[in-house]
Protein backbone atom coordinates (compact mmCIF):
# COMPACT_ATOMS: atom_id res chain seq x y z
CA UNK A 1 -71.46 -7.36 -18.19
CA UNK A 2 -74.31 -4.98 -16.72
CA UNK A 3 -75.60 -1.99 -19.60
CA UNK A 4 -77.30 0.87 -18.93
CA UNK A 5 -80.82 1.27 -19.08
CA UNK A 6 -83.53 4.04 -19.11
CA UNK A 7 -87.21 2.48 -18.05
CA UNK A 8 -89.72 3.58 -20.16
CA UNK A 9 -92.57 1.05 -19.52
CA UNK A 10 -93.73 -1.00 -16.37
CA UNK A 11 -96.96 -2.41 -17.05
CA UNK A 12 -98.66 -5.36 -15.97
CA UNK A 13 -98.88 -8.86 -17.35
CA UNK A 14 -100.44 -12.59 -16.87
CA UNK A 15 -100.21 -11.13 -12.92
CA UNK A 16 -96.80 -10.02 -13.46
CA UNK A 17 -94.61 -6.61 -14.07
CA UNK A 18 -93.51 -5.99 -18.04
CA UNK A 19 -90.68 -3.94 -18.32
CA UNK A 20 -88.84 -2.16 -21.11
CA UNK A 21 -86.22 0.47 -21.92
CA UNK A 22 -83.76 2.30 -23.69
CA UNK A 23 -80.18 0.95 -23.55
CA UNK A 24 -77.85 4.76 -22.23
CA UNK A 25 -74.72 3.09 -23.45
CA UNK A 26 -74.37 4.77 -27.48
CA UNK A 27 -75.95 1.70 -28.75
CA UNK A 28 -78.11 3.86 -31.03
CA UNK A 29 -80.51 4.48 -27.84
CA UNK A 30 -81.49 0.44 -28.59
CA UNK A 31 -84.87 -0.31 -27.25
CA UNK A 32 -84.47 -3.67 -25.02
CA UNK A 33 -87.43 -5.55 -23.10
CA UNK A 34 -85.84 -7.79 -20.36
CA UNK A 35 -88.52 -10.85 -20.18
CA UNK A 36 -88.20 -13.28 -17.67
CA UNK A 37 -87.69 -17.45 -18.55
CA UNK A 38 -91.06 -17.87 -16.93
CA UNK A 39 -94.19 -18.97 -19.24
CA UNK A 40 -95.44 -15.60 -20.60
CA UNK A 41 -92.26 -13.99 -19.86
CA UNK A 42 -93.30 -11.13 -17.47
CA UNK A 43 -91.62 -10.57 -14.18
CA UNK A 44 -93.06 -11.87 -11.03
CA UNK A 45 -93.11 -8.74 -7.99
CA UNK A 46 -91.16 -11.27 -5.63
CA UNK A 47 -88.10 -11.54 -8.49
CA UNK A 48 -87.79 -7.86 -9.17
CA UNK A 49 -87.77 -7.51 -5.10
CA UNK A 50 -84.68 -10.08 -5.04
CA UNK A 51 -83.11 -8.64 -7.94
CA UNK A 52 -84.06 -5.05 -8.28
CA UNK A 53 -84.86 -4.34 -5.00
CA UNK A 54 -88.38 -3.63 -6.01
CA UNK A 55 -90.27 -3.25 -8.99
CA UNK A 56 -88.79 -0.45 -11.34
CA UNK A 57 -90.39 2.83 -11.70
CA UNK A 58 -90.78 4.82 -15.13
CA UNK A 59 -87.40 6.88 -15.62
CA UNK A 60 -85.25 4.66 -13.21
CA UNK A 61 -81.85 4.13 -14.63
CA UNK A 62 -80.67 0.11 -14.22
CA UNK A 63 -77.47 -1.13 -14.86
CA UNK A 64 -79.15 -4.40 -15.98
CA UNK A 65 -76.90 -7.95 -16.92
CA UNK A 66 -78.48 -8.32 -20.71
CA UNK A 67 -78.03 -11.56 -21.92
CA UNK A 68 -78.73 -13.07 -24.88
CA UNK A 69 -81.44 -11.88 -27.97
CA UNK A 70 -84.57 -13.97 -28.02
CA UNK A 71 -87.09 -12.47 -30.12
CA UNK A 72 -90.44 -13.47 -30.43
CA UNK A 73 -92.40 -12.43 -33.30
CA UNK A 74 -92.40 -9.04 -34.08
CA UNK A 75 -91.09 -8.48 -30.27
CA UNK A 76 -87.77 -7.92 -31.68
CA UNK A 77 -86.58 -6.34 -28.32
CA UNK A 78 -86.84 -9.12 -26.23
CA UNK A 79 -83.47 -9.63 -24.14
CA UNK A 80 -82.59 -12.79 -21.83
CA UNK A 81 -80.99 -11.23 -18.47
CA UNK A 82 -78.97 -13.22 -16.24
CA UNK A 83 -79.44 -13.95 -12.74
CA UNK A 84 -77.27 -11.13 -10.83
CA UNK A 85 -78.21 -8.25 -8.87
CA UNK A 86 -79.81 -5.02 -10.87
CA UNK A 87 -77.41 -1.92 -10.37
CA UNK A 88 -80.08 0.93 -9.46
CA UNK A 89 -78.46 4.14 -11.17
CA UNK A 90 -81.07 7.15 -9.93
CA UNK A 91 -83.34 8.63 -12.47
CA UNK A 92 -83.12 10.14 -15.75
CA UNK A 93 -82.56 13.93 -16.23
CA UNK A 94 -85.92 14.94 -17.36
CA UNK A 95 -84.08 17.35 -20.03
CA UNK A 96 -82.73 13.96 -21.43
CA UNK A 97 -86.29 12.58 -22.37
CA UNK A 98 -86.94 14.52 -26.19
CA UNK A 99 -83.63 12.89 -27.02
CA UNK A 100 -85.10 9.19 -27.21
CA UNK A 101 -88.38 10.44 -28.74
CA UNK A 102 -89.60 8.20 -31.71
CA UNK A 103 -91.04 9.97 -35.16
CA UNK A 104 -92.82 6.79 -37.14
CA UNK A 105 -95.17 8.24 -39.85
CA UNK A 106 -97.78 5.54 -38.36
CA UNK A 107 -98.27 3.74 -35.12
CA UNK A 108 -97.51 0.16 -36.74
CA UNK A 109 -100.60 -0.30 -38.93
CA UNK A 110 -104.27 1.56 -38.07
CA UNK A 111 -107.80 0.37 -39.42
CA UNK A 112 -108.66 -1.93 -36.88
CA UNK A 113 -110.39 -1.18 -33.73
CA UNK A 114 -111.64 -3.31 -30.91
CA UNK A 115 -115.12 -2.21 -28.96
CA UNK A 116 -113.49 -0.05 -26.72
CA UNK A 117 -110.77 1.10 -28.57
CA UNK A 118 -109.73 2.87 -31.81
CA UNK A 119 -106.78 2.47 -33.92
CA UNK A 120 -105.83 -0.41 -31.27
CA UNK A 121 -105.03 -3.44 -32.45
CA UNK A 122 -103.22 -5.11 -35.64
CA UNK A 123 -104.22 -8.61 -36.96
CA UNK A 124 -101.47 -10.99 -36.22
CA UNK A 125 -100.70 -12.26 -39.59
CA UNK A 126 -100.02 -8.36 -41.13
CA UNK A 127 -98.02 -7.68 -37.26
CA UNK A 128 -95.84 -11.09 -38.27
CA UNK A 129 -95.26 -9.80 -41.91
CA UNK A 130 -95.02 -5.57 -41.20
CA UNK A 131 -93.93 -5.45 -38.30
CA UNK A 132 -90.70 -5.09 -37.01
CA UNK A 133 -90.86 -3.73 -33.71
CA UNK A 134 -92.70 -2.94 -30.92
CA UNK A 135 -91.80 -0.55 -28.86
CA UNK A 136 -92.25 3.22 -29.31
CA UNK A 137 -91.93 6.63 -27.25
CA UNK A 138 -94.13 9.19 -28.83
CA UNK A 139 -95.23 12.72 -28.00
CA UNK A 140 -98.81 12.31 -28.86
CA UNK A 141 -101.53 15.31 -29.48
CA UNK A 142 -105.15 16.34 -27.71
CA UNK A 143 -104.23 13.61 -25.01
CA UNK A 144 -106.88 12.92 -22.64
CA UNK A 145 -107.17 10.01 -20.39
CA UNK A 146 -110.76 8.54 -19.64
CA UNK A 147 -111.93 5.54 -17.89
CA UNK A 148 -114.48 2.94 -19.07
CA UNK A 149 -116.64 -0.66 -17.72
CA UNK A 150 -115.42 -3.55 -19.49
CA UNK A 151 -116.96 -6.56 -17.89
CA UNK A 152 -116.60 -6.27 -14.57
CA UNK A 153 -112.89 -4.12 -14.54
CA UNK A 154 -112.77 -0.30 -14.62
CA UNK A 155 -110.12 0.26 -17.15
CA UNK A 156 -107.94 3.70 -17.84
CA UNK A 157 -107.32 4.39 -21.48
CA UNK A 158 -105.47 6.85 -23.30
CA UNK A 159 -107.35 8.94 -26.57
CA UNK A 160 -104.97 11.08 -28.67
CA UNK A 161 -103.95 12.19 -32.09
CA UNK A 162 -100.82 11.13 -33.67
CA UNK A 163 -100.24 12.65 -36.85
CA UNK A 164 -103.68 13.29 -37.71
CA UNK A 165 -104.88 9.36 -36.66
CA UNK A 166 -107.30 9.29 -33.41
CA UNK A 167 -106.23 6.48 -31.39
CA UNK A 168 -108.03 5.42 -27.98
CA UNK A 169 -105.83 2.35 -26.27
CA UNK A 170 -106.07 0.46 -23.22
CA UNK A 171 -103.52 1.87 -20.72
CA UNK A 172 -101.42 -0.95 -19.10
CA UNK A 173 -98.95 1.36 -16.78
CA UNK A 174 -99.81 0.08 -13.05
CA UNK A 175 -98.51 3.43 -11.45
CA UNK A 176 -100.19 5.64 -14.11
CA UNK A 177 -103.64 3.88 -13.69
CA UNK A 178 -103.39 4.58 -9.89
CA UNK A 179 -102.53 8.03 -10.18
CA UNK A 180 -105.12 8.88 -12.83
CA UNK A 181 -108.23 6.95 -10.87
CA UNK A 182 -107.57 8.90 -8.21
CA UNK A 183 -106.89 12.35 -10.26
CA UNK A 184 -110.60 11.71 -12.54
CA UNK A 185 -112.04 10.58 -9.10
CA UNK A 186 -111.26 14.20 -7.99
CA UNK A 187 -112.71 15.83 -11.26
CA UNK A 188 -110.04 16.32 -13.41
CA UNK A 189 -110.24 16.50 -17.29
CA UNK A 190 -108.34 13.83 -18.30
CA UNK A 191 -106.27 16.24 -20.38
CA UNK A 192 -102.38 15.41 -19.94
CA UNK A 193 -99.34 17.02 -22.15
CA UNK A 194 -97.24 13.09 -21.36
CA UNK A 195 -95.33 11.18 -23.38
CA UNK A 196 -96.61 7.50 -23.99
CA UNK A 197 -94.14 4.45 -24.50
CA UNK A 198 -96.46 2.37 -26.48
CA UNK A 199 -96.17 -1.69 -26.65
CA UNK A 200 -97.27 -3.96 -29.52
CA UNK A 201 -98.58 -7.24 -27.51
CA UNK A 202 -98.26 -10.60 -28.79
CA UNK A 203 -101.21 -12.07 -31.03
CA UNK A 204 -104.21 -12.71 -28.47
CA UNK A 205 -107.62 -14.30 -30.43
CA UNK A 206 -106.08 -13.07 -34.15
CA UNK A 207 -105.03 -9.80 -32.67
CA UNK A 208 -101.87 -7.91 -31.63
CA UNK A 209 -102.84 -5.11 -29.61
CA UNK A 210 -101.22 -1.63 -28.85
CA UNK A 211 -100.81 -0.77 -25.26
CA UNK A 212 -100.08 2.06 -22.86
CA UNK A 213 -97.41 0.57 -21.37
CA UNK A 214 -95.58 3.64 -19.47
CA UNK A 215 -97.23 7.23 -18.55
CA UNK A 216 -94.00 9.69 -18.70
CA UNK A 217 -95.16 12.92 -17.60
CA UNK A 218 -92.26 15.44 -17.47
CA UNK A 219 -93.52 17.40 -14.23
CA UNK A 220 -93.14 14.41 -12.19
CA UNK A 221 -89.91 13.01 -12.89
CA UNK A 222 -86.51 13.90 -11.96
């Protein structure tokens, strides 16, 4: 049986495509990340060409075979999907998208930062214990997107206000780093009125860290 499926987040991973969404089928608008049965569970390019006839953009609608549950951690979204053909559906109606907004009072838990960020990453012990989910759609405030040297990467990252909190995170969104290297290339401000789907990653050295993990800017989709 195929469900509906809005994509809200197509970011990359370990060299592959993470992708996640909100099921379109009255199942309380449930959040579901289809992960792949490969180590690291992300989605190799050359599988989403056999089965989705290319990787899925932000605000595609798939009619995707969910499978079975298999959370990890606090990644309680995590769906098996068999091996079938992905049902491409259009895109979303862009008057559709405040519906499936999230309202948390906190981005999972803030007071730790990492060197480049702020408000960006939770140790994994609290994530294990507090957390229990990991995927959001916000509407943040003062959102500007800036780009910084970390080793030898240049890496796009979001800043913004969310209910008073300032909160600077690495952006993982493949299409929304492209666009926006090219746009701050150009001069631009960096000032964007998007909404963010925001990941929780799995522990990495003690931490679990919050992600940009889809750019949804009204103006371009439909």
């Amino acid at each position: 049986m195929h469900f509906p499926v809005v994509i809200l987040a197509s970011s990359r991973k370990n060299g592959g495509i993470c992708l996640a969404g909100r099921r379109l089928d009255g199942a309380a608008s449930a959040w579901v990340r289809p992960v792949s049965r490969l180590a690291g569970q992300s989605w190799p390019r050359r599988s989403l060409q056999i089965l989705a006839g290319g990787v899925p953009g932000i605000g595609d609608r798939i009619s995707l075979p969910i499978a079975a549950s298999c959370p990890e951690g606090h990644q309680r979204e995590n769906v098996g999907v068999r091996f079938e053909q992905w049902q491409r559906q259009g895109r979303i109606d862009v008057r559709a998208l405040p519906a499936l907004l999230d309202m948390p009072e906190t981005l999972w838990r803030n007071g730790w930062h990492s060197v480049h960020g702020w408000n960006d990453r939770v140790p994994g012990e609290i994530a294990a214990h507090e957390c229990r989910h990991s995927l959001l759609l916000v509407r943040p405030q003062a959102l500007h997107f800036r780009l910084s040297v970390q080793g030898s990467d240049l890496v796009l990252r979001a800043a913004f206000v969310y209910r008073g909190e300032r909160h600077v995170l690495r952006v993982t969104d493949e299409q929304a780093c492209q666009r926006w290297l090219a746009r701050l290339a150009d001069g631009h401000s960096g000032c964007s009125d998007a909404l963010l789907c925001l990941s929780l990653g799995l522990p990495f050295n003690g931490y679990c860290y919050k992600l940009v993990a889809g750019v949804i800017e009204p103006g371009a989709q439909g």
